[in-house]
C-alpha atoms as a PDB file:
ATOM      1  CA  UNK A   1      57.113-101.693 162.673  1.00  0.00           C
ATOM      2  CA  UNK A   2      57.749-104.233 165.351  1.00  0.00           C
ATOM      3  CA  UNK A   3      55.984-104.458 169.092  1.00  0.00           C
ATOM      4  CA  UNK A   4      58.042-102.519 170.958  1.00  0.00           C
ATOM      5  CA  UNK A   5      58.428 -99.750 168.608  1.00  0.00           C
ATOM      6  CA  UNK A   6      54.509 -99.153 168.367  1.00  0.00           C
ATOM      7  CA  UNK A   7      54.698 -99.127 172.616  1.00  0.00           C
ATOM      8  CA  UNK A   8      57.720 -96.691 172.681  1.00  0.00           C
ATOM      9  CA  UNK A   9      55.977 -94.605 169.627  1.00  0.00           C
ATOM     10  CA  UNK A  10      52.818 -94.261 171.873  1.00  0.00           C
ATOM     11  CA  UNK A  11      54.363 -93.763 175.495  1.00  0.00           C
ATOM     12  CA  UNK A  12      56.287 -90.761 173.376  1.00  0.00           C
ATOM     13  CA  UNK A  13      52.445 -89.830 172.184  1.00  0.00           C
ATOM     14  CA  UNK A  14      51.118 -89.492 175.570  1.00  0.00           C
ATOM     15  CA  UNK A  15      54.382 -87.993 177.221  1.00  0.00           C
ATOM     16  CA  UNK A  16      54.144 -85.195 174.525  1.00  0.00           C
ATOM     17  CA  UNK A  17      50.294 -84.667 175.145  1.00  0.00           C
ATOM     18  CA  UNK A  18      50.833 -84.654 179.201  1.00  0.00           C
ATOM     19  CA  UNK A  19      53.425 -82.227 178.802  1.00  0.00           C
ATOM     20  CA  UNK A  20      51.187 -79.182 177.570  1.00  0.00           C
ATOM     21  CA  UNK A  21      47.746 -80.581 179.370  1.00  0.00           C
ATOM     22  CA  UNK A  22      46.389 -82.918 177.605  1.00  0.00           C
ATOM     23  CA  UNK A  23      43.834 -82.093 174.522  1.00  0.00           C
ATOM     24  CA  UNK A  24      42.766 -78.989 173.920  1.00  0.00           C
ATOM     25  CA  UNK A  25      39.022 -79.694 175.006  1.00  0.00           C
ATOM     26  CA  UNK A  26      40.558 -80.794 178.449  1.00  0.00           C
ATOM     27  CA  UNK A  27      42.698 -77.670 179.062  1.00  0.00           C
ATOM     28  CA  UNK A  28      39.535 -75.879 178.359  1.00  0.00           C
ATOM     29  CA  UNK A  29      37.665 -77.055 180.878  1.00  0.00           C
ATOM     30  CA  UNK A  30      40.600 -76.861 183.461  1.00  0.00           C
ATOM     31  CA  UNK A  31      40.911 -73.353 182.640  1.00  0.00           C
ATOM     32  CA  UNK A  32      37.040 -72.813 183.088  1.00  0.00           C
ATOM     33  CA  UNK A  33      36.558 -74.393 186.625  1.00  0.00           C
ATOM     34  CA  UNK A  34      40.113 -72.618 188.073  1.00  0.00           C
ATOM     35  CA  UNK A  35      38.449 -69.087 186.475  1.00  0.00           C
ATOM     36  CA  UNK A  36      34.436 -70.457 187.517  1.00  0.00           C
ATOM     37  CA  UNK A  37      34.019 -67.597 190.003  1.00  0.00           C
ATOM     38  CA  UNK A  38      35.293 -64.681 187.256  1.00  0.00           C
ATOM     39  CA  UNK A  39      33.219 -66.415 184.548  1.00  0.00           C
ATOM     40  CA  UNK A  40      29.749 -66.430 186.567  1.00  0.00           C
ATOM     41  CA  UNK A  41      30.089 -62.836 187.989  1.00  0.00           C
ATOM     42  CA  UNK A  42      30.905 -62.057 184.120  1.00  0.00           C
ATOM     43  CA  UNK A  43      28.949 -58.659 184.805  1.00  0.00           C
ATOM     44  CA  UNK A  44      31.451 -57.253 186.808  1.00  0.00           C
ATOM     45  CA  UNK A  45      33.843 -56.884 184.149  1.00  0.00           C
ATOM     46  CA  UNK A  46      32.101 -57.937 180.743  1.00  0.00           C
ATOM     47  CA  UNK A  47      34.669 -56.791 178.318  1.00  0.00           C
ATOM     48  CA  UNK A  48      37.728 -58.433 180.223  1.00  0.00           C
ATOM     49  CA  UNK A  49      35.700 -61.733 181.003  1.00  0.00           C
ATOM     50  CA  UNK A  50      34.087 -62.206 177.505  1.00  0.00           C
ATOM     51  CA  UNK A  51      38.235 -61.237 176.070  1.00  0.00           C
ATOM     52  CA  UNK A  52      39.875 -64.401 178.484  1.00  0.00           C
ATOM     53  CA  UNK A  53      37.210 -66.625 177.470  1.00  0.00           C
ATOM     54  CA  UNK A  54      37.330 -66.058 173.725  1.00  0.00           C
ATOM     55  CA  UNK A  55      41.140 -66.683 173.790  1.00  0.00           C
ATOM     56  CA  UNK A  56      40.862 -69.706 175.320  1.00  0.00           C
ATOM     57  CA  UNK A  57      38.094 -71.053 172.725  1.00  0.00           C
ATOM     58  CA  UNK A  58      40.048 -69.880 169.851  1.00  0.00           C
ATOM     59  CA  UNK A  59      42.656 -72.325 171.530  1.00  0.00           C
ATOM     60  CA  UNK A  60      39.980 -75.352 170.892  1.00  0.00           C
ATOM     61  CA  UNK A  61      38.750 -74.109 167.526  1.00  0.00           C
ATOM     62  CA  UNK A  62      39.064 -70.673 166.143  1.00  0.00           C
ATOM     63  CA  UNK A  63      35.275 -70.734 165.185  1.00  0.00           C
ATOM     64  CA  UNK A  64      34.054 -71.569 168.237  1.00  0.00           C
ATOM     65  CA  UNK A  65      31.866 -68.980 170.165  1.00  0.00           C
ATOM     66  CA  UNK A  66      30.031 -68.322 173.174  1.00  0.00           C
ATOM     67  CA  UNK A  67      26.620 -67.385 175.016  1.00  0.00           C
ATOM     68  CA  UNK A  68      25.720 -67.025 178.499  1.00  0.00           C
ATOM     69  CA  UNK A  69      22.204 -66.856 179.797  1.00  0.00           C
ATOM     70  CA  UNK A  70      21.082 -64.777 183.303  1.00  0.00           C
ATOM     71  CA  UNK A  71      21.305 -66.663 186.406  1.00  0.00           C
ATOM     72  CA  UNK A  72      17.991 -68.415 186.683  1.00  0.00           C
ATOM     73  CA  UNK A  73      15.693 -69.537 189.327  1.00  0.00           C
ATOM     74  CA  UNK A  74      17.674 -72.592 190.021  1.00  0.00           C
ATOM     75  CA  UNK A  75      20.787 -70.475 190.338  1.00  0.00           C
ATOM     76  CA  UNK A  76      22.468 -71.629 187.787  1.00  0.00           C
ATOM     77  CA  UNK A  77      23.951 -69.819 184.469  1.00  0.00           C
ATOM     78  CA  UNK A  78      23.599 -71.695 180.852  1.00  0.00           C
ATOM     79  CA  UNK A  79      26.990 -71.538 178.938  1.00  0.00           C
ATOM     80  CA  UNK A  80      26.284 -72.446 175.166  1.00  0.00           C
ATOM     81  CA  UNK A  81      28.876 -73.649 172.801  1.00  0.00           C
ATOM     82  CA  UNK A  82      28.449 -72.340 169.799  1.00  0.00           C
ATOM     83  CA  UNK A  83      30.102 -73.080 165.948  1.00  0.00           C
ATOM     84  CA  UNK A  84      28.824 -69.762 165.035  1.00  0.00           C
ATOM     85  CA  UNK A  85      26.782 -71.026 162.490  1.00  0.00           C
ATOM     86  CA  UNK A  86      29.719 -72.547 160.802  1.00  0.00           C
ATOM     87  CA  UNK A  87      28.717 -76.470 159.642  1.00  0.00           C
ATOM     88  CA  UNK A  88      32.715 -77.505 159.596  1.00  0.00           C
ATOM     89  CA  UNK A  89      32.907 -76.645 163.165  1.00  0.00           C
ATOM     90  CA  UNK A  90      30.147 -78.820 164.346  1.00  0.00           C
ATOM     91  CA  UNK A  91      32.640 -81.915 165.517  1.00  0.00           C
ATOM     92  CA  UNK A  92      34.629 -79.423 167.494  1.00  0.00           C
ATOM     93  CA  UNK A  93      31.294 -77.981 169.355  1.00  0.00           C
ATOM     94  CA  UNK A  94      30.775 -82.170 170.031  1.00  0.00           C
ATOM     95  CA  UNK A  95      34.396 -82.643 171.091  1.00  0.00           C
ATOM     96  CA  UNK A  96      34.168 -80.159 173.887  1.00  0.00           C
ATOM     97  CA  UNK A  97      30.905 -81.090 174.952  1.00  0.00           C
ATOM     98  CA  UNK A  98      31.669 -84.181 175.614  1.00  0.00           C
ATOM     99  CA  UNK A  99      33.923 -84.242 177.901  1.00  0.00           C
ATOM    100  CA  UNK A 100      32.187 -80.972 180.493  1.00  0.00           C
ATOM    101  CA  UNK A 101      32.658 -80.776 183.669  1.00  0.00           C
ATOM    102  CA  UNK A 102      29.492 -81.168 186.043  1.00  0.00           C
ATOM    103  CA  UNK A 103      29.636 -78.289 187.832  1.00  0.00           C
ATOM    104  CA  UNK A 104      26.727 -76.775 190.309  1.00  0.00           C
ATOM    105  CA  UNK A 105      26.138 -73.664 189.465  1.00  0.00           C
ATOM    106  CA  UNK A 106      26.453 -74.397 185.710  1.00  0.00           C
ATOM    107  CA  UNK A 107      24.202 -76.105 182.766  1.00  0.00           C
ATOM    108  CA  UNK A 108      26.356 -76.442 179.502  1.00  0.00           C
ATOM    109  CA  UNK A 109      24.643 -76.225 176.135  1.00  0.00           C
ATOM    110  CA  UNK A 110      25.327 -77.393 172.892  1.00  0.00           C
ATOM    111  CA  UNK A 111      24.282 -74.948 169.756  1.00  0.00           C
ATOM    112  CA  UNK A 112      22.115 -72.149 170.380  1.00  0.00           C
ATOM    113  CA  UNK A 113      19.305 -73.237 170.669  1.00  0.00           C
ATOM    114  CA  UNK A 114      15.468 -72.152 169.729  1.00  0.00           C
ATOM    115  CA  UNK A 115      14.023 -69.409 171.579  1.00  0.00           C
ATOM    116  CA  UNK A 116      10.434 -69.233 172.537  1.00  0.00           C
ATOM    117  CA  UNK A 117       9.012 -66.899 172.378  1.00  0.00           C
ATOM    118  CA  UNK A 118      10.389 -64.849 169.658  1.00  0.00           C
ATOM    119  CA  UNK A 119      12.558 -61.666 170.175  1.00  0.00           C
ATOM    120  CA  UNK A 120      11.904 -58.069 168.610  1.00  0.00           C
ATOM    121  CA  UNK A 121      15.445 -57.686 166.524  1.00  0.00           C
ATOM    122  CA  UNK A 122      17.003 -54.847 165.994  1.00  0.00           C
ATOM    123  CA  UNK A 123      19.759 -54.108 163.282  1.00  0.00           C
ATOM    124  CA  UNK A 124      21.082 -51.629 161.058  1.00  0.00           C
ATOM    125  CA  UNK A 125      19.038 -48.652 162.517  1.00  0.00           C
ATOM    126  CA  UNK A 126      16.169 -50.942 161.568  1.00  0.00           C
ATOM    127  CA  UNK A 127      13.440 -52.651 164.040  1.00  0.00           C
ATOM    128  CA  UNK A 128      11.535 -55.701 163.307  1.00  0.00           C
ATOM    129  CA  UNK A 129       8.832 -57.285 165.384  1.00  0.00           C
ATOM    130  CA  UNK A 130       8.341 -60.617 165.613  1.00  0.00           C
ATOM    131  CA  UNK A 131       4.579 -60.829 164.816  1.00  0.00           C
ATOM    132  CA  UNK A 132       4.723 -58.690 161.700  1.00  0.00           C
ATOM    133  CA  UNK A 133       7.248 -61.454 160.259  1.00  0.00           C
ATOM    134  CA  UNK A 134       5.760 -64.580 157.908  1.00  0.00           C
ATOM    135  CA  UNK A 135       7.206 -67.417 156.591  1.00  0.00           C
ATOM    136  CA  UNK A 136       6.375 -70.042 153.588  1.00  0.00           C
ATOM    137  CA  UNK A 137       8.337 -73.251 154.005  1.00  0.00           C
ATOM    138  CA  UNK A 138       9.234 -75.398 150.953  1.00  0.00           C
ATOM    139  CA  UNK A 139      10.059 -78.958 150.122  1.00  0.00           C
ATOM    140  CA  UNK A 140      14.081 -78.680 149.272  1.00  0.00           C
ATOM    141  CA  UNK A 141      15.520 -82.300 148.625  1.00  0.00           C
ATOM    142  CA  UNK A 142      15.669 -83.640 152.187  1.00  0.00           C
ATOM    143  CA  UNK A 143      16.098 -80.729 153.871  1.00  0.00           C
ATOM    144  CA  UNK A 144      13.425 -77.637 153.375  1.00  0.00           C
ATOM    145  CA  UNK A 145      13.403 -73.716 152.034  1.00  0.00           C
ATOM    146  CA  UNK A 146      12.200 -71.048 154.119  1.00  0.00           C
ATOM    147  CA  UNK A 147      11.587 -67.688 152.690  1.00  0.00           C
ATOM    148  CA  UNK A 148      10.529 -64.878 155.347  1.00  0.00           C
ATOM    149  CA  UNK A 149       8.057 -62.263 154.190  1.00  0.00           C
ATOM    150  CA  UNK A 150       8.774 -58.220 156.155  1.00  0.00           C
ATOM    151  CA  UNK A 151       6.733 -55.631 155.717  1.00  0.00           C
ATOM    152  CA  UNK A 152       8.548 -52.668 154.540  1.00  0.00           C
ATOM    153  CA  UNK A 153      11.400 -54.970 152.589  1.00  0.00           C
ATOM    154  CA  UNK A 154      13.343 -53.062 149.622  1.00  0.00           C
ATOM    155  CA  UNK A 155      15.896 -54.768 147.724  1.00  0.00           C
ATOM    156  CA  UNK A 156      18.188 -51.434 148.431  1.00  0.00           C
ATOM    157  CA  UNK A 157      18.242 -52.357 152.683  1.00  0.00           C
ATOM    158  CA  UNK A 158      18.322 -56.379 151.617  1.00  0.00           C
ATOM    159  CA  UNK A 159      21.725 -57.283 153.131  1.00  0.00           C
ATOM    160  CA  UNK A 160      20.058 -55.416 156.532  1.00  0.00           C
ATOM    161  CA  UNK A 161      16.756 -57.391 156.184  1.00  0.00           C
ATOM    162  CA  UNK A 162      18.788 -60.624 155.449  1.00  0.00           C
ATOM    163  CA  UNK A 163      21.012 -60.247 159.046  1.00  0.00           C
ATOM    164  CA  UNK A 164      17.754 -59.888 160.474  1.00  0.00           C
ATOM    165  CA  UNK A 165      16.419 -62.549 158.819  1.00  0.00           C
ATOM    166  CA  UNK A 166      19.236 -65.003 159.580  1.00  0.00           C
ATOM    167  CA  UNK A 167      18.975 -64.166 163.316  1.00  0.00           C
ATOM    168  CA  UNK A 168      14.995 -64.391 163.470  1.00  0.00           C
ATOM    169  CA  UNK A 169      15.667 -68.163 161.953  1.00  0.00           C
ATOM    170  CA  UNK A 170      18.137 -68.514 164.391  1.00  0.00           C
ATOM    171  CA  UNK A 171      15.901 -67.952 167.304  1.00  0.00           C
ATOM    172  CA  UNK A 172      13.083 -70.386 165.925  1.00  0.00           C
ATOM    173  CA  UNK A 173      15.117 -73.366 164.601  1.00  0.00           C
ATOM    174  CA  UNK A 174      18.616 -73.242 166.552  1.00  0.00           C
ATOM    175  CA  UNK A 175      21.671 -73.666 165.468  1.00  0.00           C
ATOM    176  CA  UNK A 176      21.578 -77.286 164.761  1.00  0.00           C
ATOM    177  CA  UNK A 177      18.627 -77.414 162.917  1.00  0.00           C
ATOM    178  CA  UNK A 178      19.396 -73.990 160.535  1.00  0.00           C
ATOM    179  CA  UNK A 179      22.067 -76.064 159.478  1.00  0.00           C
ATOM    180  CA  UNK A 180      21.922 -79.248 159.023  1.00  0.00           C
ATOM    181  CA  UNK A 181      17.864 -79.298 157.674  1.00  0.00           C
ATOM    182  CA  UNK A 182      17.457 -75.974 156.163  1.00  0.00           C
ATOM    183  CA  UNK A 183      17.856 -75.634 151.953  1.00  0.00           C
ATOM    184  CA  UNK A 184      17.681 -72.523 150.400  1.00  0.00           C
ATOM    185  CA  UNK A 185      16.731 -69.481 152.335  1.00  0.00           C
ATOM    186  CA  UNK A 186      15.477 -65.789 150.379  1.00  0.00           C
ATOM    187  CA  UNK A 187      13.470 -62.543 152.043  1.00  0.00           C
ATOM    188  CA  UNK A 188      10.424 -60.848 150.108  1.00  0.00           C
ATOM    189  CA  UNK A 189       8.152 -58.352 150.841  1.00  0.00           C
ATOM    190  CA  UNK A 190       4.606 -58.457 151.704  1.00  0.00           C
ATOM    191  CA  UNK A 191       3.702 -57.807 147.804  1.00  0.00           C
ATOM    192  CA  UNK A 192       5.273 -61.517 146.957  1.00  0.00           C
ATOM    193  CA  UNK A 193       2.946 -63.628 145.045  1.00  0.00           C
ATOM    194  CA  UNK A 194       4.739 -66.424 147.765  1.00  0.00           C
ATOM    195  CA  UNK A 195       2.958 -63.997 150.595  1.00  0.00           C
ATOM    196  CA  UNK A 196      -0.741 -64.891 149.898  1.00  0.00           C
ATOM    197  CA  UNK A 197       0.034 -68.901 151.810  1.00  0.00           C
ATOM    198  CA  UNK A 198       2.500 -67.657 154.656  1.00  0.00           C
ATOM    199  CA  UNK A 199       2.000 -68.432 158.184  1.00  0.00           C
ATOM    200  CA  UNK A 200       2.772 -66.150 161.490  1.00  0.00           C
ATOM    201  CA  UNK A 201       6.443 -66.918 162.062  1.00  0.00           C
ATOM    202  CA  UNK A 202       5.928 -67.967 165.305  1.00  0.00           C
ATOM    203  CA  UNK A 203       4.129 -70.854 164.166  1.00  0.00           C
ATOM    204  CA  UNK A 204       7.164 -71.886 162.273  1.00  0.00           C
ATOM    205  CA  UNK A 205       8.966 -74.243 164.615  1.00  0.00           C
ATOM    206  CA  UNK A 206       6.266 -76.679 165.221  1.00  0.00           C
ATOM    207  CA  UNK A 207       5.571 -76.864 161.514  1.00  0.00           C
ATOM    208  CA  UNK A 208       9.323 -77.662 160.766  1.00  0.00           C
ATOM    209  CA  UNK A 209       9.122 -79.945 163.508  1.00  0.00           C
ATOM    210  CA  UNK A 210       6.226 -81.933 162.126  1.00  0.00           C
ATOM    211  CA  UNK A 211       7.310 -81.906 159.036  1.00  0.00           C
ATOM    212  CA  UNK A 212      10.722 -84.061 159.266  1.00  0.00           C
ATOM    213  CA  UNK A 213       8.621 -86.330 162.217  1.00  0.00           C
ATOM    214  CA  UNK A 214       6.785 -87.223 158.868  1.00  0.00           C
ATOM    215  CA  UNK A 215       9.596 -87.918 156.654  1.00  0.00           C
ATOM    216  CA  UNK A 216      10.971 -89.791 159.917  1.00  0.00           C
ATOM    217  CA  UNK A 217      13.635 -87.844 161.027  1.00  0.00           C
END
């Protein structure tokens, strides 16, 4: 392919990009800043608001998802991009990161992060507190195994005490982490032989953390 036929092959590119906005990413964000007012008064209207904006992520990547925080102190709203725990989805979560507007009343996220501290969960007609939950953490190949320890677990409610799990891990690792450093993960009860050297979970994220500083990561 000669000179001119690359130059005319990547004017016709461009011209074809232009014509429906540019990349999806960039259409995003146009879309977010013309609908910024609707999107930070999102309690006036929940359903409708959280419907738009879910249409227009699907647009980007249909695993993408969504969080917003409560106005804070500083005014401002946190808006989290999310893969929804789906690995494959991770570049897409960069891609539209990346190129964010900077916008006053607005901090952008990427991943959920940790949370600190801890929520109660709820799920399944079941409650959970935080402090009754334990952890044991195991060597995995390079990444590690966590297995959570509940009082009250039965393998007959396990799929219920596994959502719960998967969100308490959520909350004290993020996203990013869960995914990309976490093995194996399993749920026992308190009558484990595993249960006699667990730790509180909330001690679990600086233990993780010190952990891979060791191995230098």
């Amino acid at each position: 392919m000669n000179k001119a036929r690359i130059i005319i092959l990547l004017m016709g590119i461009l011209s074809f990009s232009s014509a429906f906005g540019g990349p999806p990413e960039e259409q995003f964000w146009t879309w977010f800043e013309k609908n910024e007012k609707m999107l930070f008064d999102l309690e006036k209207d929940r359903e409708r608001v959280f419907d738009k904006l879910s249409k227009q992520m699907e647009k980007v990547h249909p695993d993408l998802t969504f969080e917003f925080s409560p106005v804070k102190e500083n005014g401002k709203r946190e808006f989290i991009i999310s893969a929804g725990g789906v690995k494959k989805a991770f570049p897409a979560v960069e891609a539209l990161f990346s190129v964010a507007p900077n916008l006053a009343r607005w901090q952008f996220i990427k991943y959920r992060p940790r949370r600190s501290p801890l929520n109660d969960l709820e799920y399944g007609g079941k409650s959970v507190k935080s402090k009754d939950v334990r952890y044991g953490m195991y060597k995995d190949g390079d990444k590690v195994g966590i297995v959570l320890f509940f009082d009250g677990y039965s393998e007959k409610e396990k799929n219920v005490f596994g959502n719960i799990g998967y969100l308490f891990l959520d909350e004290a690792l993020g996203e990013y982490d869960i995914e990309t450093k976490v093995g194996f993960i399993e749920f026992h009860g308190r009558d484990s032989k595993q249960y006699v050297n667990s730790k509180p979970l909330e001690e679990l994220a600086e233990n993780f953390d010190v952990y891979f500083r060791s191995k230098g990561k």
